[in-house]
Protein backbone atom coordinates (compact mmCIF):
# COMPACT_ATOMS: atom_id res chain seq x y z
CA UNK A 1 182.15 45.82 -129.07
CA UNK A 2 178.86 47.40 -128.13
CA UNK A 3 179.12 50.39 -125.71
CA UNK A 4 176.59 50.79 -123.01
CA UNK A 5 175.01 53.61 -121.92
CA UNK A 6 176.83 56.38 -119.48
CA UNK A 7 176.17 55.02 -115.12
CA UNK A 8 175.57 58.52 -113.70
CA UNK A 9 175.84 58.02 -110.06
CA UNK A 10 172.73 60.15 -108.11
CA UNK A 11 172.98 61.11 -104.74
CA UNK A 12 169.17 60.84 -103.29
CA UNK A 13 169.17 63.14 -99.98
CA UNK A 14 166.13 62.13 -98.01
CA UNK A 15 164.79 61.20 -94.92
CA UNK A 16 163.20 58.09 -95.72
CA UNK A 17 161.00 57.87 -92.44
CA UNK A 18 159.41 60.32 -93.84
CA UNK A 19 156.07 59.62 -96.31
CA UNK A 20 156.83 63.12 -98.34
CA UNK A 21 160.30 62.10 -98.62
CA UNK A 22 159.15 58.45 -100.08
CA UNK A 23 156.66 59.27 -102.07
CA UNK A 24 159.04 61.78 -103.49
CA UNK A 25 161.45 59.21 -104.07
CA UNK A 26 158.83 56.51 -105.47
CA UNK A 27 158.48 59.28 -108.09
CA UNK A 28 161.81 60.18 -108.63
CA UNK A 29 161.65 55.70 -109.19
CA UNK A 30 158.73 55.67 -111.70
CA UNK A 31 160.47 58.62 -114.18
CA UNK A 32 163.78 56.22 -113.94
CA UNK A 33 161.30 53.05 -114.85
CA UNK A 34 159.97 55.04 -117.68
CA UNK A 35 163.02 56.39 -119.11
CA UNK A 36 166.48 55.32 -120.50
CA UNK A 37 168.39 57.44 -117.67
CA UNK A 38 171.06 54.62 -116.25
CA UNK A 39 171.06 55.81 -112.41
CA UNK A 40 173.29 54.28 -109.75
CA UNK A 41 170.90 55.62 -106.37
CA UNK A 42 173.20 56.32 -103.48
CA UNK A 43 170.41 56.60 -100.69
CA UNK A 44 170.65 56.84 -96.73
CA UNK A 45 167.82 56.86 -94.31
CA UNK A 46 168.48 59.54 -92.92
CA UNK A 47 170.79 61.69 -95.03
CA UNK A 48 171.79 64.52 -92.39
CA UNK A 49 174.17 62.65 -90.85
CA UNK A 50 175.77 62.26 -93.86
CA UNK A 51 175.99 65.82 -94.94
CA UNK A 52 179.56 66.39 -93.54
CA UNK A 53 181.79 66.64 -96.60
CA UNK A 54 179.65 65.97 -99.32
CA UNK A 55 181.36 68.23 -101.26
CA UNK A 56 184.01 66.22 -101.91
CA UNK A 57 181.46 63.11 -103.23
CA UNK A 58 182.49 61.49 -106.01
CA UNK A 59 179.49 61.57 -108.23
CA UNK A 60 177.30 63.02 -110.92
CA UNK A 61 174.22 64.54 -109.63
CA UNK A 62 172.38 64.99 -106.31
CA UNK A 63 168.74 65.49 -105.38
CA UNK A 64 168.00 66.61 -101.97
CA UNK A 65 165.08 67.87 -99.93
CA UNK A 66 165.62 71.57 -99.16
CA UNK A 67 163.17 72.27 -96.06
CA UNK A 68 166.24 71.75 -93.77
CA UNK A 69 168.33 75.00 -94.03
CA UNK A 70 171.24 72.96 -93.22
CA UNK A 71 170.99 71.18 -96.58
CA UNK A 72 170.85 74.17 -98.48
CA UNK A 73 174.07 75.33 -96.41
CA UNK A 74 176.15 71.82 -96.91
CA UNK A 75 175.25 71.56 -101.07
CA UNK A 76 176.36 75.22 -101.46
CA UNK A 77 180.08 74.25 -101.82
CA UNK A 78 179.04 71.15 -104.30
CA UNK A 79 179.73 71.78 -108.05
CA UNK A 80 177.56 68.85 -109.57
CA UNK A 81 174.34 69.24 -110.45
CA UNK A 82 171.62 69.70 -108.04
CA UNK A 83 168.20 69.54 -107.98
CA UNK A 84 165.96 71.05 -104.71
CA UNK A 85 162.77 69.65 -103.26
CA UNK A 86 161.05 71.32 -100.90
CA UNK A 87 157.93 73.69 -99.70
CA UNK A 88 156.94 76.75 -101.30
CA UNK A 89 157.76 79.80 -100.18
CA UNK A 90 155.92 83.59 -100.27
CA UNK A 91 159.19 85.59 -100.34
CA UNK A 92 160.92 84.82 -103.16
CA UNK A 93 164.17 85.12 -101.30
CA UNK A 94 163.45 82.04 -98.96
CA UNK A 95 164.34 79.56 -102.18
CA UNK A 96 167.42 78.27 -102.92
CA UNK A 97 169.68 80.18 -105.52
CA UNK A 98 171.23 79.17 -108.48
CA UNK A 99 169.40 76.05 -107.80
CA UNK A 100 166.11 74.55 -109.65
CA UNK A 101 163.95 73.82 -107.07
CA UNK A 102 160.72 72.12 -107.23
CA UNK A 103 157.78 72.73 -104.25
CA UNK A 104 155.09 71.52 -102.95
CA UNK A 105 152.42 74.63 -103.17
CA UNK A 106 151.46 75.19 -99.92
CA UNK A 107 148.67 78.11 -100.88
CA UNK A 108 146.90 75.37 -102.90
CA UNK A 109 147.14 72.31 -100.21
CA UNK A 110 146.00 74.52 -97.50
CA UNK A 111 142.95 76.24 -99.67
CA UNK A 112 141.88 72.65 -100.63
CA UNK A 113 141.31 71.67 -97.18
CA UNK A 114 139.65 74.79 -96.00
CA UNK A 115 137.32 75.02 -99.37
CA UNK A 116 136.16 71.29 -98.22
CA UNK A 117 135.67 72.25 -94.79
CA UNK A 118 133.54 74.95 -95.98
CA UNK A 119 131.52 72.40 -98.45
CA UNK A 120 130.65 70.70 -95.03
CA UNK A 121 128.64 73.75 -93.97
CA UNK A 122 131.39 74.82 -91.18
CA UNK A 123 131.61 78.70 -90.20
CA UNK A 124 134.44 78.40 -87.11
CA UNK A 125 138.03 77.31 -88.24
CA UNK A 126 141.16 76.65 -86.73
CA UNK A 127 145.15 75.51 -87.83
CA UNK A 128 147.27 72.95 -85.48
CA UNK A 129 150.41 74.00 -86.66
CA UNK A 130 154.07 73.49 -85.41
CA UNK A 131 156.49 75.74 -83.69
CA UNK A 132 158.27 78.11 -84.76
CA UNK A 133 161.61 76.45 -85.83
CA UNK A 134 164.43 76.63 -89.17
CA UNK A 135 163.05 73.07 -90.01
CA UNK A 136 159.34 74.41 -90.22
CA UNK A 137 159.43 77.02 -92.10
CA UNK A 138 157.27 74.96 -94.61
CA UNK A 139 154.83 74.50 -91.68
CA UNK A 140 154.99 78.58 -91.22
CA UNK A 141 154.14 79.30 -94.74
CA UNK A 142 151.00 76.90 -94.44
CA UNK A 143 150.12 78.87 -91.16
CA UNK A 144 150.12 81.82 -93.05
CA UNK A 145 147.86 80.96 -96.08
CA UNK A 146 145.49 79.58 -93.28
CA UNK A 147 145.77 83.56 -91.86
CA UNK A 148 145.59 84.76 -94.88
CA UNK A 149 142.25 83.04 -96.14
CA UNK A 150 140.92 83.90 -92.98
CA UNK A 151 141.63 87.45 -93.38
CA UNK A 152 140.30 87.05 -96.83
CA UNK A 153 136.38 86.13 -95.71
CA UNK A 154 136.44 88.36 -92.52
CA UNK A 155 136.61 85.31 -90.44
CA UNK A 156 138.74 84.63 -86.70
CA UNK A 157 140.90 81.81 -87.58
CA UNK A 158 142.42 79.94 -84.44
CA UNK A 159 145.56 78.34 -84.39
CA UNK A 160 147.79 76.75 -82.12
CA UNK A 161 151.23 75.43 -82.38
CA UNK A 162 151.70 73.68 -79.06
CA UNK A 163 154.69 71.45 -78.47
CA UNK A 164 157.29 69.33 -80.10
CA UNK A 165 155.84 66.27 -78.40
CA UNK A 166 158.28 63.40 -77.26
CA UNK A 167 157.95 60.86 -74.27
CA UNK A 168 158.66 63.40 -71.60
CA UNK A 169 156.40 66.23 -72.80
CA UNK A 170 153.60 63.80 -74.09
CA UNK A 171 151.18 63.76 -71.13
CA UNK A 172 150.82 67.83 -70.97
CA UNK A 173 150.98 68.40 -74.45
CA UNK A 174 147.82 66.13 -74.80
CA UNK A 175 146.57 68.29 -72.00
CA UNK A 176 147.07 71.38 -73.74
CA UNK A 177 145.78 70.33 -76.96
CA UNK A 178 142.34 69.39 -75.20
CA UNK A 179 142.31 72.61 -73.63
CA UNK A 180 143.09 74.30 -76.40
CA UNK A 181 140.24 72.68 -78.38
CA UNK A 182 137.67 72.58 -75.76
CA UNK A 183 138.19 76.52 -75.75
CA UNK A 184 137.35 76.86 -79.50
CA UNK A 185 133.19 77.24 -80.57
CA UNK A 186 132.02 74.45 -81.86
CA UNK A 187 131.43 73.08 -84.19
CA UNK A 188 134.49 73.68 -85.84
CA UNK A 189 136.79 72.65 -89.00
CA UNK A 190 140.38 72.18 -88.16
CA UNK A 191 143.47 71.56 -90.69
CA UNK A 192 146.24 70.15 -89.36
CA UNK A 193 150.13 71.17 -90.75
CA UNK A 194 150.52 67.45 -91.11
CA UNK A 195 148.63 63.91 -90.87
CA UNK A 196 150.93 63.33 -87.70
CA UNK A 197 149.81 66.56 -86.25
CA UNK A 198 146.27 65.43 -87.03
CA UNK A 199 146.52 62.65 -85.64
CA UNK A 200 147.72 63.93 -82.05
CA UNK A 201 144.79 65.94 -82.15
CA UNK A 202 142.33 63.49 -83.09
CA UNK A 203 143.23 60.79 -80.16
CA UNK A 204 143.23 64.25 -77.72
CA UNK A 205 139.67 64.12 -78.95
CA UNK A 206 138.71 61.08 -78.51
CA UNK A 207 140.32 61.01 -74.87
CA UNK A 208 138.29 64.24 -74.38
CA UNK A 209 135.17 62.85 -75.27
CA UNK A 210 134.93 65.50 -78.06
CA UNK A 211 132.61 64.37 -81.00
CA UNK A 212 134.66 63.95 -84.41
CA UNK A 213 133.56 65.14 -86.56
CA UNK A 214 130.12 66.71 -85.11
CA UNK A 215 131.93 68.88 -83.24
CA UNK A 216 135.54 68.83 -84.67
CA UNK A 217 135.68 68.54 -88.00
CA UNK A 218 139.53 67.10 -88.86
CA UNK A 219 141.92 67.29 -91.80
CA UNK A 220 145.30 66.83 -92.11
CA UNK A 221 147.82 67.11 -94.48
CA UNK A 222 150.26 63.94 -96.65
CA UNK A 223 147.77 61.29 -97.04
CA UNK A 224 149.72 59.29 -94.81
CA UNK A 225 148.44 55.48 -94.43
CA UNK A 226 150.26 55.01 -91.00
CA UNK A 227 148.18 57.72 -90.05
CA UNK A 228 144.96 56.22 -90.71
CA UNK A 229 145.67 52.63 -89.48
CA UNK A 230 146.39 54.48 -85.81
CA UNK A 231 143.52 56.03 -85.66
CA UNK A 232 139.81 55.08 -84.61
CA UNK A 233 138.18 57.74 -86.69
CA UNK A 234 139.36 57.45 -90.29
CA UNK A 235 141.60 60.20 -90.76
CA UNK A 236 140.72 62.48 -94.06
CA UNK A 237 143.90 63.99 -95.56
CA UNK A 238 144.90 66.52 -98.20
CA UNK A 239 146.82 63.90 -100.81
CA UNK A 240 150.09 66.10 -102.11
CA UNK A 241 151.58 65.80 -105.54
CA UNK A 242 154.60 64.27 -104.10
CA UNK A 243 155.03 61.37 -107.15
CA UNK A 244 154.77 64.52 -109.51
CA UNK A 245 157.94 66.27 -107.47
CA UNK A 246 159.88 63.32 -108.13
CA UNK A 247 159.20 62.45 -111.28
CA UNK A 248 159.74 66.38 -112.19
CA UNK A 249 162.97 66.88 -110.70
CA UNK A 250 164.34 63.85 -112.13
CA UNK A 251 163.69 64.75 -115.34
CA UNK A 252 165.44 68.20 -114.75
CA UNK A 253 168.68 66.57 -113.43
CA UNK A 254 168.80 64.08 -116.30
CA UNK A 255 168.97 67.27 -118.28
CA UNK A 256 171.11 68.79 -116.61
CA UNK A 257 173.38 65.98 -116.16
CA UNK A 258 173.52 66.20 -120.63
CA UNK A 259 174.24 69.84 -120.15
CA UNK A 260 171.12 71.72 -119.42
CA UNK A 261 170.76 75.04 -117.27
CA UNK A 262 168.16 75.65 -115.05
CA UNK A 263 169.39 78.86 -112.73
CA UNK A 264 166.33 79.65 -110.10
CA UNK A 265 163.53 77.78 -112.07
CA UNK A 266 160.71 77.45 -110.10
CA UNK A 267 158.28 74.80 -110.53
CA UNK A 268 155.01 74.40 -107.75
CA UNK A 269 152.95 71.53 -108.13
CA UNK A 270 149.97 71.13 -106.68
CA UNK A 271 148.04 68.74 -104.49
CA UNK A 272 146.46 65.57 -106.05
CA UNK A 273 143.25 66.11 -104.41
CA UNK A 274 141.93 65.21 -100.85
CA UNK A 275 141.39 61.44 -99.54
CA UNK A 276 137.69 62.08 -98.10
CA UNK A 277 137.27 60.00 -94.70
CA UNK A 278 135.32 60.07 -91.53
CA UNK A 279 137.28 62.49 -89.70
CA UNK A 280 135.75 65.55 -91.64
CA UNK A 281 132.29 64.06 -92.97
CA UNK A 282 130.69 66.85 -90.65
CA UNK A 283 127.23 67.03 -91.09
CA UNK A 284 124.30 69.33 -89.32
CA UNK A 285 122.77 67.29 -86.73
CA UNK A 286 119.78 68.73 -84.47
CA UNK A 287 119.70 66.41 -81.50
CA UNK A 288 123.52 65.74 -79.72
CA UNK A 289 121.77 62.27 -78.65
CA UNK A 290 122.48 61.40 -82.57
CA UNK A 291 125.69 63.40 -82.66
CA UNK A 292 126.89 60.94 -79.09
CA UNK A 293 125.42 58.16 -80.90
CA UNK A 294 127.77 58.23 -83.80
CA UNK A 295 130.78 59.02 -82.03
CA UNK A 296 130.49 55.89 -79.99
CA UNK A 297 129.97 53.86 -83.05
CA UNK A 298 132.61 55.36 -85.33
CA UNK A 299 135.21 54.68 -82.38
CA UNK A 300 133.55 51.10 -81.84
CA UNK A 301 131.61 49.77 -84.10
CA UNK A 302 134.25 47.15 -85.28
CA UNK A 303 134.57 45.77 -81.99
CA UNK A 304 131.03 44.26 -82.42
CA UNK A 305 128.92 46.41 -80.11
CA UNK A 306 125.20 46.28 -80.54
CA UNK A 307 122.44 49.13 -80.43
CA UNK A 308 121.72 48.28 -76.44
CA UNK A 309 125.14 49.81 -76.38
CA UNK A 310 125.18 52.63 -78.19
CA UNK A 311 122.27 53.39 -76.65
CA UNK A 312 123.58 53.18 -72.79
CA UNK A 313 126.72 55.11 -73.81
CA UNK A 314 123.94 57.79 -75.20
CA UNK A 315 122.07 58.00 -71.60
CA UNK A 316 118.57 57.08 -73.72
CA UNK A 317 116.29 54.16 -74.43
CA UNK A 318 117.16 51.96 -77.00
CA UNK A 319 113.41 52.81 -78.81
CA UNK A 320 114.32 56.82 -77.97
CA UNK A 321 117.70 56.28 -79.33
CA UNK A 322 115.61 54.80 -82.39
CA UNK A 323 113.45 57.21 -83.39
CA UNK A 324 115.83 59.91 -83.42
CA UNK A 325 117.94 57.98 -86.14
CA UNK A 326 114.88 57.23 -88.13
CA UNK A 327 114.28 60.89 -87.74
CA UNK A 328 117.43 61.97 -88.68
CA UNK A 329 119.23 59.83 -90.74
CA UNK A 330 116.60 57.80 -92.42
CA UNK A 331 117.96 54.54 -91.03
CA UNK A 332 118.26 52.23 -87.90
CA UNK A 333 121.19 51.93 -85.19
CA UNK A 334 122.03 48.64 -86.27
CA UNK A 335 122.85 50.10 -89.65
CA UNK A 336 124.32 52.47 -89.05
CA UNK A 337 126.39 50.23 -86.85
CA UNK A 338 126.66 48.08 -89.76
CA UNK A 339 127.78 50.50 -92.69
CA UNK A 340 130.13 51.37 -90.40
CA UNK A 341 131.91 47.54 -90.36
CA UNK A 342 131.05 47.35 -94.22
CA UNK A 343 133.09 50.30 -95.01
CA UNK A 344 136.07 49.35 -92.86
CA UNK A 345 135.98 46.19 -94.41
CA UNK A 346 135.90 47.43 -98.26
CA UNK A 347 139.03 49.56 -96.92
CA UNK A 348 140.80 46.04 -96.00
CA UNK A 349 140.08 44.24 -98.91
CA UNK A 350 142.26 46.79 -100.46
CA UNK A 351 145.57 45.34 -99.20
CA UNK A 352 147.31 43.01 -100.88
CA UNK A 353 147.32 39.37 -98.75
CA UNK A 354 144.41 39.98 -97.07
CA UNK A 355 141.86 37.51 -96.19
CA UNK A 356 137.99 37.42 -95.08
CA UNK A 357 138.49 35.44 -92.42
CA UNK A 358 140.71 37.92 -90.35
CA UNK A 359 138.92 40.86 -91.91
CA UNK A 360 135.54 39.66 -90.06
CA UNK A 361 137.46 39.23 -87.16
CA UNK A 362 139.10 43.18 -87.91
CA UNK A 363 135.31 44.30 -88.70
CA UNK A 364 133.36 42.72 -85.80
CA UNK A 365 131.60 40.63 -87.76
CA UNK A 366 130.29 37.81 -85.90
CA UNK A 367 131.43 35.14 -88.37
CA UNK A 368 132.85 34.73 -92.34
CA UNK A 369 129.73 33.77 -93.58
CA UNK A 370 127.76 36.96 -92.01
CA UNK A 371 130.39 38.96 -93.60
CA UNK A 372 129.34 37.22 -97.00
CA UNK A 373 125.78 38.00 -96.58
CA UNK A 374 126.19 41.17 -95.75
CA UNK A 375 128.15 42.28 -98.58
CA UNK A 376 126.10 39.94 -100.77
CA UNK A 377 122.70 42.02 -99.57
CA UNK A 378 124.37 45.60 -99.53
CA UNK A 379 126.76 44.97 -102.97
CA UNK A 380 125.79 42.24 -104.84
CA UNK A 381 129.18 40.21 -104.73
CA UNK A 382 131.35 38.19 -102.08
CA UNK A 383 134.03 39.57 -100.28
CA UNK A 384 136.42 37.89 -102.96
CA UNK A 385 134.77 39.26 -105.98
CA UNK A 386 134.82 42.64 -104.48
CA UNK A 387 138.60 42.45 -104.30
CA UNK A 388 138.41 40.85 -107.89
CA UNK A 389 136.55 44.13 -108.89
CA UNK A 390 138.89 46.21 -106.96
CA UNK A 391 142.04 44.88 -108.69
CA UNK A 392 140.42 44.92 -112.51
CA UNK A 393 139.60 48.65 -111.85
CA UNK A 394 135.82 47.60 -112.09
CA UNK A 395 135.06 49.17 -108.26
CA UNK A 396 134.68 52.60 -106.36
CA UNK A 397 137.75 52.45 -103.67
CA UNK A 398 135.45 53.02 -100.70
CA UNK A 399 137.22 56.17 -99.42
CA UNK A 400 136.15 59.46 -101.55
CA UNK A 401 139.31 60.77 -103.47
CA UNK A 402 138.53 64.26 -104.14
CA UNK A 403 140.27 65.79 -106.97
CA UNK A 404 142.20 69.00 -106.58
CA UNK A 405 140.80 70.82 -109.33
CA UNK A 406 139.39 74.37 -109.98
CA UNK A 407 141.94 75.45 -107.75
């Protein structure tokens, strides 16, 4: 009678609300897919409220996200083998002993979003960090590569860690964040600890009335799609090589779990490369009545406004209003307007049982078949053969992946 192979069973300890936790675990998914390792995936939620006597766990292997100090404290007293997941860390004593451990590299992440800031022709910079806290320390150790590349080119670097924000403290620490940015020179390139931080900062911009990105130029960091489906302004992001972390550590605990050591091996991986949006296309502009103009019609142009518009949120003639785009950008109003619905609608096509009908409606385009000509005039194809193109591999996503390399 045939024997199978061994079931390990694999503790997965991870906060799955979390997109660096998932993606880690998608990772840690795609190694298993592509290997012969027989897993049995014990996997909460939320594992710290779970962490109570996990010692005593009746299994073969764990892998656990480290950036909590109360993991590290809980998994000290487990004898199976264990594989960390975390941040990186300046001081070498901040790791996790006797333990491989396999980071994120926050030097790289944060230099990759300051280097394109810089590409945009920015000169003033500032961090939106988090407090001070035990479960930030990876958001500390991003703070202080920001300081340190700051200190670097002899520049001021600003940052600000405001509030934990929750329903009771969400009114003043939108206040505060609009103070605090309204207090910076403009314009200005800002990199956010996290796509959720970025995000509270962009809306406090928007509710300001402060121009992104002519005046704020935004990034934040995890490539987070929630992130960029609650925002007006597409949100540009630093993408991290969080599929890489879990397809790395699994391969060191299926070692290990055949017999193989790893004491304090250290392994930083770096970020995939930065998803390029709206939020932190700055560009120089001479006249603020273009700068105003394209603000309004980022935030709006899907709900169907029209250049009468634009130009009455501008305080200008519509002909004015006109010349100073022909001037500036080469083009018209109305396309601008327009490139504007064409790109959010490329962006849709992207997901998987979507339809042109309720991405004109999404877009603000009048009707279906103005969609069609549109996309027939600017790319040649249909709506449908653009997602055809998009799923053979034959099309440029519409958002500009930036690869992290040169590092």
């Amino acid at each position: 009678m045939a024997i199978g192979p061994t079931v390990h069973r694999i503790a997965l300890l991870f906060n799955a609300n979390k997109i660096f936790d998932r993606e880690i675990i998608a990772g840690i998914g795609e190694y298993l897919s592509s290997t012969r390792a027989s897993w049995d995936l014990y996997l909460e939620e939320d594992f710290r409220c779970r962490l109570q006597g996990i010692e005593h766990w009746q299994g073969h292997g764990i892998i656990a996200e480290y950036d909590d100090p109360a993991t590290g404290e809980a998994l000290a007293r487990v004898k199976l083998p264990v594989v960390a997941i975390g941040g990186s860390y300046a001081d070498e004593n901040e790791y996790p002993q006797d333990r491989p451990y396999v980071a994120t590299d926050n030097f790289k992440m944060v230099k990759l979003a300051y280097d394109h800031l810089i590409e945009a022709g920015l000169q003033n910079f500032a961090f939106f960090s988090l407090p001070k806290a035990g479960v930030n320390r990876w958001a500390q150790e991003r703070e202080n590569v920001f300081n340190a590349l700051m200190q670097r080119d002899g520049l001021q670097g600003h940052i600000y860690r405001g509030v934990e924000t929750n329903a009771q403290s969400w009114d003043s620490a939108v206040e505060q964040q609009v103070a605090w940015v309204r207090s910076l020179p403009k314009p200005i390139g800002i990199i956010a600890v996290t796509d959720a931080r970025a995000r509270q900062l962009l809306q406090a911009c928007l509710f300001a009335g402060i121009a992104v990105p002519e005046q704020v130029a935004l990034i934040g960091i995890d490539n987070d799609p929630l992130a960029r489906v609650l925002t007006r302004v597409p949100l540009s992001s630093v993408i991290q090589g969080t599929t890489e972390m879990g397809r790395t550590a699994a391969h060191l605990l299926h070692q290990m779990l055949h017999g193989a050591r790893f004491p304090n091996t250290r392994i930083l991986v770096p970020p995939a490369g930065i998803n390029v949006l709206a939020s932190s296309l700055h560009e120089v502009r001479n006249h603020p009545h273009v700068m105003q103009a394209l603000h309004f019609i980022r935030q709006y142009a899907c709900q169907g406004i029209k250049t009468d518009q634009v130009a009455t949120y501008v305080g200008v003639s519509r002909s004015s209003l006109e010349w100073y785009f022909r001037r500036e950008l080469g083009r018209s109003v109305h396309d601008e307007i327009l490139r504007f619905k064409l790109d959010a609608a490329k962006r849709l096509l992207q997901l998987a049982g979507s339809n042109s009908a309720d991405i004109a409606v999404s877009c603000g385009f009048t009707s279906v078949q103005y969609m069609h000509a549109v996309f027939k005039r600017e790319l040649g194809c249909t709506p449908r053969e653009y997602q055809e193109k998009l799923a053979a591999g034959g099309e440029t996503l519409p958002q500009q992946v930036r690869p992290a390399s040169n590092l």
